[in-house]
N, C-alpha and C. Protein backbone atom coordinates (compact mmCIF):
# COMPACT_ATOMS: atom_id res chain seq x y z
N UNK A 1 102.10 70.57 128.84
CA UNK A 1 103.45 70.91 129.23
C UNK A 1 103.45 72.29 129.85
N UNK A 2 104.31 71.98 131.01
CA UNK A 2 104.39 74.19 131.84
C UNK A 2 105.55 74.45 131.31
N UNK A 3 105.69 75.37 131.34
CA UNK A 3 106.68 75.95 131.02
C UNK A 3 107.40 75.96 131.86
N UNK A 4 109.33 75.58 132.02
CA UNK A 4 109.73 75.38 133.30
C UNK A 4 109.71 76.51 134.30
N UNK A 5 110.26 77.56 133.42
CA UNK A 5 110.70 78.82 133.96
C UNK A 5 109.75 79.21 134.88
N UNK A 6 108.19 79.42 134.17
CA UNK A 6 107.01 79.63 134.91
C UNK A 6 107.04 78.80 136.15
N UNK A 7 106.81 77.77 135.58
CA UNK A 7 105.86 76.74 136.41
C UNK A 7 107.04 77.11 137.93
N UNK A 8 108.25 76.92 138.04
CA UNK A 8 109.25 77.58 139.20
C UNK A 8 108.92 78.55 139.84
N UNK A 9 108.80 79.69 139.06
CA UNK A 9 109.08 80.78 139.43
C UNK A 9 107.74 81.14 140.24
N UNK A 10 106.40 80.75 139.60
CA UNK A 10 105.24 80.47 140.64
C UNK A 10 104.83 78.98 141.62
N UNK A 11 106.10 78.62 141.65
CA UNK A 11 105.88 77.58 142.53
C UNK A 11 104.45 76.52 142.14
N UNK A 12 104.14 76.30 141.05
CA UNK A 12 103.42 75.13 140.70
C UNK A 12 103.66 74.42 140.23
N UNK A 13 105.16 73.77 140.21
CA UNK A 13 105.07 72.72 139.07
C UNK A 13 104.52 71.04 140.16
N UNK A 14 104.37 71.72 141.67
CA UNK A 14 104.08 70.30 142.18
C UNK A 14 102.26 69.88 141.88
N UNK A 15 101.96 70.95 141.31
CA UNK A 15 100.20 70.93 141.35
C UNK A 15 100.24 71.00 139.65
N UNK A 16 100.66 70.39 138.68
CA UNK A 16 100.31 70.38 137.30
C UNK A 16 99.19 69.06 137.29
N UNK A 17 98.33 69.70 136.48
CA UNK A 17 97.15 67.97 136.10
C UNK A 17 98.30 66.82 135.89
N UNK A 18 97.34 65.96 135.90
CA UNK A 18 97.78 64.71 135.79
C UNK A 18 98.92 64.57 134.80
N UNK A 19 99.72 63.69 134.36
CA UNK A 19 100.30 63.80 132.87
C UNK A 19 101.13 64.82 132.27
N UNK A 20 101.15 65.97 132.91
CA UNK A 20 101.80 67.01 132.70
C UNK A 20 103.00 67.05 133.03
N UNK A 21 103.96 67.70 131.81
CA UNK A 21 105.08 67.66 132.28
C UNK A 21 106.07 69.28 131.83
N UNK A 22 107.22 69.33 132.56
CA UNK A 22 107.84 70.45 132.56
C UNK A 22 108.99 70.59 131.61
N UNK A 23 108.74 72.11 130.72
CA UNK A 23 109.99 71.49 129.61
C UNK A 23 109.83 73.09 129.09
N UNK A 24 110.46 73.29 127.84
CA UNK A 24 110.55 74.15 127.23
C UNK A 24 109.98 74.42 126.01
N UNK A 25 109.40 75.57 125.58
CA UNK A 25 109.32 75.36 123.72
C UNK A 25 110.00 74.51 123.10
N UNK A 26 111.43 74.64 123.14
CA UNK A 26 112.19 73.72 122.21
C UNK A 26 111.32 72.16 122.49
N UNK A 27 111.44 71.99 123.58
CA UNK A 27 110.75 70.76 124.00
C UNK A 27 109.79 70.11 123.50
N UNK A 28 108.60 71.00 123.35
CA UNK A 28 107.40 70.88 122.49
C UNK A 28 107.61 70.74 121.25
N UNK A 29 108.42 71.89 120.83
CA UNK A 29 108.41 70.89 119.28
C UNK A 29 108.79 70.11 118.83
N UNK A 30 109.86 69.53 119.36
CA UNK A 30 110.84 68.48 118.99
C UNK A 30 109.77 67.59 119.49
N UNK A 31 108.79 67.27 120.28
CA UNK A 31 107.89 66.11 121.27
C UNK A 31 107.33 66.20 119.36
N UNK A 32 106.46 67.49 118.72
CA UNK A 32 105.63 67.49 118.06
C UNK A 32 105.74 67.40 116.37
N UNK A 33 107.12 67.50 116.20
CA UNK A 33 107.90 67.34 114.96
C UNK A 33 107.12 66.59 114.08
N UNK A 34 107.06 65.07 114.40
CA UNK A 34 106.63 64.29 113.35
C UNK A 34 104.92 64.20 113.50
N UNK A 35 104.11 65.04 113.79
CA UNK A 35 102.70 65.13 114.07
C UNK A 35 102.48 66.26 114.58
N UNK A 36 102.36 67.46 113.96
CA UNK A 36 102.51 68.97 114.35
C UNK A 36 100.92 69.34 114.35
N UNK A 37 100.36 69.68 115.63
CA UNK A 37 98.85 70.40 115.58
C UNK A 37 98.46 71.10 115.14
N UNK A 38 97.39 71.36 114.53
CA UNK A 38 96.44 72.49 113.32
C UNK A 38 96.98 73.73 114.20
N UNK A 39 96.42 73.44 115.70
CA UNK A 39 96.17 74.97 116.38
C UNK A 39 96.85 74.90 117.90
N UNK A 40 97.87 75.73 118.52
CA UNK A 40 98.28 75.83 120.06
C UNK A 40 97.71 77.04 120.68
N UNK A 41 96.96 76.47 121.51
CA UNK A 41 96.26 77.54 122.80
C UNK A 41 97.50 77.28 123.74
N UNK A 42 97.99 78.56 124.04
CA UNK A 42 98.55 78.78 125.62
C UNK A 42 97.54 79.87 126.24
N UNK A 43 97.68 79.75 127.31
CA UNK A 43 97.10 80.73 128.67
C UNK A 43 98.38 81.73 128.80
């Protein structure tokens, strides 16, 4: 997931990998609620 704000503001959200999609924190967690990951790497 990019971040929307980012992914806009540098003009990439048309070049995200495959599968990727544009959203917010809130976004992510609510996606991750019922299956929450050990560990989150962001760049």
């Amino acid at each position: 997931m990019g971040c929307d704000q980012c992914c806009y503001e540098r003009e990439i959200e048309n070049k995200l990998v495959d599968g990727a999609v544009i959203g917010c924190f809130p976004n992510l967690y609510e996606g991750l609620a019922s299956n929450m990951p050990d560990q989150v790497i962001t760049l």
